[in-house]
Protein backbone atom coordinates (compact mmCIF):
# COMPACT_ATOMS: atom_id res chain seq x y z
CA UNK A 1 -8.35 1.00 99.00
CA UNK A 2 -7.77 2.38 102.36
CA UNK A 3 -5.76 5.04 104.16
CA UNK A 4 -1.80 4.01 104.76
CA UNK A 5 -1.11 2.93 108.83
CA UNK A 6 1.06 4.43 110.77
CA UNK A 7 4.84 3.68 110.69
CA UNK A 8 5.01 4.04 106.38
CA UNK A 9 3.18 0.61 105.69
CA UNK A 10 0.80 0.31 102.96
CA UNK A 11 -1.89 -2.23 102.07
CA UNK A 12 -1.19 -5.08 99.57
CA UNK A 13 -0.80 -4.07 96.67
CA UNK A 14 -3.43 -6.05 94.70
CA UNK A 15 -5.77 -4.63 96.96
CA UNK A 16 -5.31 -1.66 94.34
CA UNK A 17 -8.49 -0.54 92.68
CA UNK A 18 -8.68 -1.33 88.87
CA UNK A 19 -7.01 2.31 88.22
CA UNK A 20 -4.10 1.50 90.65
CA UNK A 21 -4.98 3.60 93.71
CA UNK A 22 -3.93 1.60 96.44
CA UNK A 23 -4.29 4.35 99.47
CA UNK A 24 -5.34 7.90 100.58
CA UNK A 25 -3.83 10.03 103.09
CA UNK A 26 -1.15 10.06 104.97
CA UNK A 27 1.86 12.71 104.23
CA UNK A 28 5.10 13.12 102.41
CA UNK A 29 7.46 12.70 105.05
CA UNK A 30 10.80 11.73 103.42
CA UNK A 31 10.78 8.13 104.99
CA UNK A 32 7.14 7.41 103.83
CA UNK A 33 8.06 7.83 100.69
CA UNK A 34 11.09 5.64 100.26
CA UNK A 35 9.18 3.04 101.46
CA UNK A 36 6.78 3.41 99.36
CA UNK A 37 8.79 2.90 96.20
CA UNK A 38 10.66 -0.39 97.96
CA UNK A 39 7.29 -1.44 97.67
CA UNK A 40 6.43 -0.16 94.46
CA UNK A 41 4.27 2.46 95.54
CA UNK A 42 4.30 5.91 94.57
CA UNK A 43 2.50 9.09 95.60
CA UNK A 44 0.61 11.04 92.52
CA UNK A 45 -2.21 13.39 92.94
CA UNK A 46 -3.33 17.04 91.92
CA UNK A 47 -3.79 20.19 93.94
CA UNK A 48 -6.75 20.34 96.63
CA UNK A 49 -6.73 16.40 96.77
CA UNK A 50 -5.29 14.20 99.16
CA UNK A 51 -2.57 12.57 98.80
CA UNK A 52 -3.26 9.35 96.53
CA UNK A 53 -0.86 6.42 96.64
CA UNK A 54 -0.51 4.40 93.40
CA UNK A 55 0.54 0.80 92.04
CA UNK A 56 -0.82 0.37 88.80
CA UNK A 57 -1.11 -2.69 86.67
CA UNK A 58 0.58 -3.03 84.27
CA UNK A 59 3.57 -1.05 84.84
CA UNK A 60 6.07 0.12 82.46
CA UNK A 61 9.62 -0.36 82.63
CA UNK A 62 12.92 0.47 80.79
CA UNK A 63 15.81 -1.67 81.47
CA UNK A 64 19.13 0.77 80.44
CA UNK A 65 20.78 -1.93 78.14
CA UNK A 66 18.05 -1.89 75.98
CA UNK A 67 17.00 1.62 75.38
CA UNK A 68 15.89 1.92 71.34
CA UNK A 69 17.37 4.77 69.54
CA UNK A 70 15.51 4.98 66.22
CA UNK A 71 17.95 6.55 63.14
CA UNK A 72 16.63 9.87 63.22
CA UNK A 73 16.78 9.94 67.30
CA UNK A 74 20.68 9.66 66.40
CA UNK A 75 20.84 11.95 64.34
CA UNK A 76 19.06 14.73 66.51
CA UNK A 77 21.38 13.94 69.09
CA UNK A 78 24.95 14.05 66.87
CA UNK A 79 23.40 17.40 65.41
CA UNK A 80 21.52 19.22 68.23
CA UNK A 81 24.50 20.01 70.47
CA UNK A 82 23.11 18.59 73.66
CA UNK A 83 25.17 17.98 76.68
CA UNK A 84 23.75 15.96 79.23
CA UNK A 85 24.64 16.19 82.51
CA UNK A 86 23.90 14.90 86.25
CA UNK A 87 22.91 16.43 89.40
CA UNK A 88 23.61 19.97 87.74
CA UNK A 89 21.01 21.59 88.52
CA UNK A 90 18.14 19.66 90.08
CA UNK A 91 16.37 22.92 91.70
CA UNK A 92 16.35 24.17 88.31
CA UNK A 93 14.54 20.62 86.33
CA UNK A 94 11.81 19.95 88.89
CA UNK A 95 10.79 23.53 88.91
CA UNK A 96 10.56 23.12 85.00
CA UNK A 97 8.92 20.00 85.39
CA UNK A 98 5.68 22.14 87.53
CA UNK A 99 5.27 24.43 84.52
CA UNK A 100 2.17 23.62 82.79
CA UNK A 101 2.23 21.38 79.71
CA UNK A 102 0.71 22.91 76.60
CA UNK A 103 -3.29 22.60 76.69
CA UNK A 104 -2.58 22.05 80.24
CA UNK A 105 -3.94 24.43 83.39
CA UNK A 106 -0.87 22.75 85.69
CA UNK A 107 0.75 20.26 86.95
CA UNK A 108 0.07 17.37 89.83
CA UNK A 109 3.55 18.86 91.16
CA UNK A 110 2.35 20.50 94.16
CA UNK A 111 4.83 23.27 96.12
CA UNK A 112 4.31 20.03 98.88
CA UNK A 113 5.70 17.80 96.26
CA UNK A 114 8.56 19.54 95.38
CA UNK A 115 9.88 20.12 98.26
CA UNK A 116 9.86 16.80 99.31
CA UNK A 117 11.50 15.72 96.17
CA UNK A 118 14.19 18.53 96.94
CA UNK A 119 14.43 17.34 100.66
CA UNK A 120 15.19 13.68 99.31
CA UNK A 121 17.95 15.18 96.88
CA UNK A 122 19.36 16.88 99.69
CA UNK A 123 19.39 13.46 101.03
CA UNK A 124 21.05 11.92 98.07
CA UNK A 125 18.15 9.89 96.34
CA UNK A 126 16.59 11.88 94.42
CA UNK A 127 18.49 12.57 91.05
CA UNK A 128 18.00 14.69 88.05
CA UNK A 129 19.62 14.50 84.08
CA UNK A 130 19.76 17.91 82.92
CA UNK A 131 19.74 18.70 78.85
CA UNK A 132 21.88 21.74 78.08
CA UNK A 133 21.80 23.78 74.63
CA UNK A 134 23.86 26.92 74.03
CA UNK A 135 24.48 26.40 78.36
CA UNK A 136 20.70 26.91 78.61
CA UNK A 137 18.59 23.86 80.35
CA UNK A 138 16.26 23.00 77.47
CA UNK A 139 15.08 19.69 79.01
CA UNK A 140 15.67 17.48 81.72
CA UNK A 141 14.58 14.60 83.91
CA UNK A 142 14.17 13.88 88.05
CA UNK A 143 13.24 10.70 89.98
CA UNK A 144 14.50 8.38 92.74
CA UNK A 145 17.09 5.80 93.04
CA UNK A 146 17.06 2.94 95.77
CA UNK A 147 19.64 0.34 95.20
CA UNK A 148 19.75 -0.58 91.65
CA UNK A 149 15.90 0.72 90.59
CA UNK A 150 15.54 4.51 89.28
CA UNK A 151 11.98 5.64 89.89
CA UNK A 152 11.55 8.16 86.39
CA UNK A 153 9.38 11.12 88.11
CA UNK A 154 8.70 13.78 85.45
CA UNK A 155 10.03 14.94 82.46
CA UNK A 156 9.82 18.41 80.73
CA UNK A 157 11.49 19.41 77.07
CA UNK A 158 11.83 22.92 75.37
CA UNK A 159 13.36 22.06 72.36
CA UNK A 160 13.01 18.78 70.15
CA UNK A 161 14.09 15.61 71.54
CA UNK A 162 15.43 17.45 75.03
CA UNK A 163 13.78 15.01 77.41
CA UNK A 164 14.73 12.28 75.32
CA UNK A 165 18.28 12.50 75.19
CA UNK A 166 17.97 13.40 79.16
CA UNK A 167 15.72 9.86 78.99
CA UNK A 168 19.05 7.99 77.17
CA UNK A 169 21.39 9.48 79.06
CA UNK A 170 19.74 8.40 82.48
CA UNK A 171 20.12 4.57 80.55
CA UNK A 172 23.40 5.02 79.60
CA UNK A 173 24.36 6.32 83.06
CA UNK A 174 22.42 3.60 84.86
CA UNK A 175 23.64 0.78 82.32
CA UNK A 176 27.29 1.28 83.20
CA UNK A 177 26.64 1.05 87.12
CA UNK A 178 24.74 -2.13 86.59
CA UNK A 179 21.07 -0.69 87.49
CA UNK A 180 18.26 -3.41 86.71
CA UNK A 181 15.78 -1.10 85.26
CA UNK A 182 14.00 2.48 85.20
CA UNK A 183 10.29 2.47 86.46
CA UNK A 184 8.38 4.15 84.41
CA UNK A 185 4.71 4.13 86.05
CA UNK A 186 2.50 4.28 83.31
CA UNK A 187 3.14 3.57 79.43
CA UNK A 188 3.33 6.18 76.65
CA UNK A 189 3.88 6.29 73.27
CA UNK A 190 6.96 8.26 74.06
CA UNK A 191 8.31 6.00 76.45
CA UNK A 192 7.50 2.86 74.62
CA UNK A 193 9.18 4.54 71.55
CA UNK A 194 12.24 4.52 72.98
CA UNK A 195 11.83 0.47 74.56
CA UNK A 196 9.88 0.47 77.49
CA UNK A 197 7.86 -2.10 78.73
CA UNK A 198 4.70 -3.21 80.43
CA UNK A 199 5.19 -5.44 83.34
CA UNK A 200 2.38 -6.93 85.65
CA UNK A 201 2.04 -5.68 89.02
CA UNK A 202 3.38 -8.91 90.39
CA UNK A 203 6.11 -9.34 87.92
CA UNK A 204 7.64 -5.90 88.80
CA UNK A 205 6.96 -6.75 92.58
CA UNK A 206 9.47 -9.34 92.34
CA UNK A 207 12.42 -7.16 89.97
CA UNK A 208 11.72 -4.26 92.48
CA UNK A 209 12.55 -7.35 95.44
CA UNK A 210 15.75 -7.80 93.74
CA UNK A 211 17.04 -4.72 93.08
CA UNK A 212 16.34 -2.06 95.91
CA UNK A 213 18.70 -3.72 98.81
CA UNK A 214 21.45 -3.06 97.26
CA UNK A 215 24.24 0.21 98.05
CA UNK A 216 24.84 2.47 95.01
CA UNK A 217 27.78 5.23 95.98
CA UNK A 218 26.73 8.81 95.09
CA UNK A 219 29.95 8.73 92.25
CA UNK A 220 27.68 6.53 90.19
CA UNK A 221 26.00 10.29 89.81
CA UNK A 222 28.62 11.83 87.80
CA UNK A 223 27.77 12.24 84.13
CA UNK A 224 28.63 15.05 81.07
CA UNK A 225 28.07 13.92 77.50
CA UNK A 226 27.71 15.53 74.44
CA UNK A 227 24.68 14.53 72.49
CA UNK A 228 26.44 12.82 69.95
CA UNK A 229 28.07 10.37 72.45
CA UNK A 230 24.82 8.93 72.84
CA UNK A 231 23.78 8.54 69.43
């Protein structure tokens, strides 16, 4: 584990410690961080620390063709009245995405990290899927897209099943402009419920090779669905 050089390279990756952390330091300058995701790097880390670079090992992964929709996820989504959009209103779901869980005292979405997640939106790779209810955003989801890999960021939900149907429409979104999968960072019950993955680090090393030099237009971000389109 050591501090990133200059000029956005990293160390090797299995020079990670057992945890994942892979680096310290450095800053969130736009470019530093798009390089680290083509590299499979990503920058996660709580107020008053430094910045802490991860790779961690395993790594979980949802390709969009295979999302699992379990009965009663279809269900909730034919009867809920979702509509999921794209790019709405991305201001709006990563300032969700700070508020504190429940049982939780915050977030690791510092006012640093959001605005450089908003500066790379401005830029046109970073993306959200917003959940809409009654026209009120009741869930949603952010992260990054580099050729045909979607980096999944955070996720927030106000109502039952709100982040997942942001979650399928993201897949069903990405599956139709031929995306290779959604990186997922770490494995959850609620992730893996729904058909992620666990990948080793050098497995995903060689997907991520193969699918982040390649151009995606900004119309492949155009998406409104009802809930029930998904189910």
């Amino acid at each position: 584990m050591t501090r990133p050089p200059e000029k956005y390279s990293f160390p090797p990756l299995e020079t990670a410690s057992a945890e994942g952390l892979l680096a310290i330091g450095g800053d969130l300058d736009p470019e530093r961080i798009l390089s680290a995701y083509r590299q499979g790097i990503f920058p996660w880390y709580s107020a008053g620390q430094p910045i802490l670079w991860w790779s961690p090992n395993p790594r979980a992964i949802l390709y969009p063709q295979q999302v699992r929709i379990s009965r009663s996820l279809r269900r909730s989504l034919r009867q809920r009245g979702f509509v999921i959009t794209a790019d709405r209103y991305f201001a709006g779901v990563i300032r969700q995405c700070t508020q504190p869980r429940n049982g939780q005292s915050g977030t690791w979405i510092t006012p640093d990290m959001e605005q450089a997640y908003t500066t790379l939106h401005q830029m046109g790779y970073a993306h959200s899927i917003e959940t809409w209810q009654d026209s009120k955003l009741v869930g949603g989801l952010y992260g990054i897209a580099i050729g045909k890999a979607f980096f999944g960021e955070s996720m927030f939900s106000q109502t039952t099943d709100a982040s997942k149907a942001a979650l399928i429409g993201l897949a069903s979104l990405l599956a139709t402009q031929g995306y290779h999968f959604i990186d997922c960072q770490v494995a959850s019950p609620h992730l893996e419920s729904l058909g992620a993955e666990s990948l080793s680090r050098q497995r995903f090393a060689q997907q991520l090779a193969q699918a982040v030099n390649v151009h995606i237009s900004a119309e492949a971000w155009q998406l409104e669905k009802q809930g029930g389109q998904l189910a």
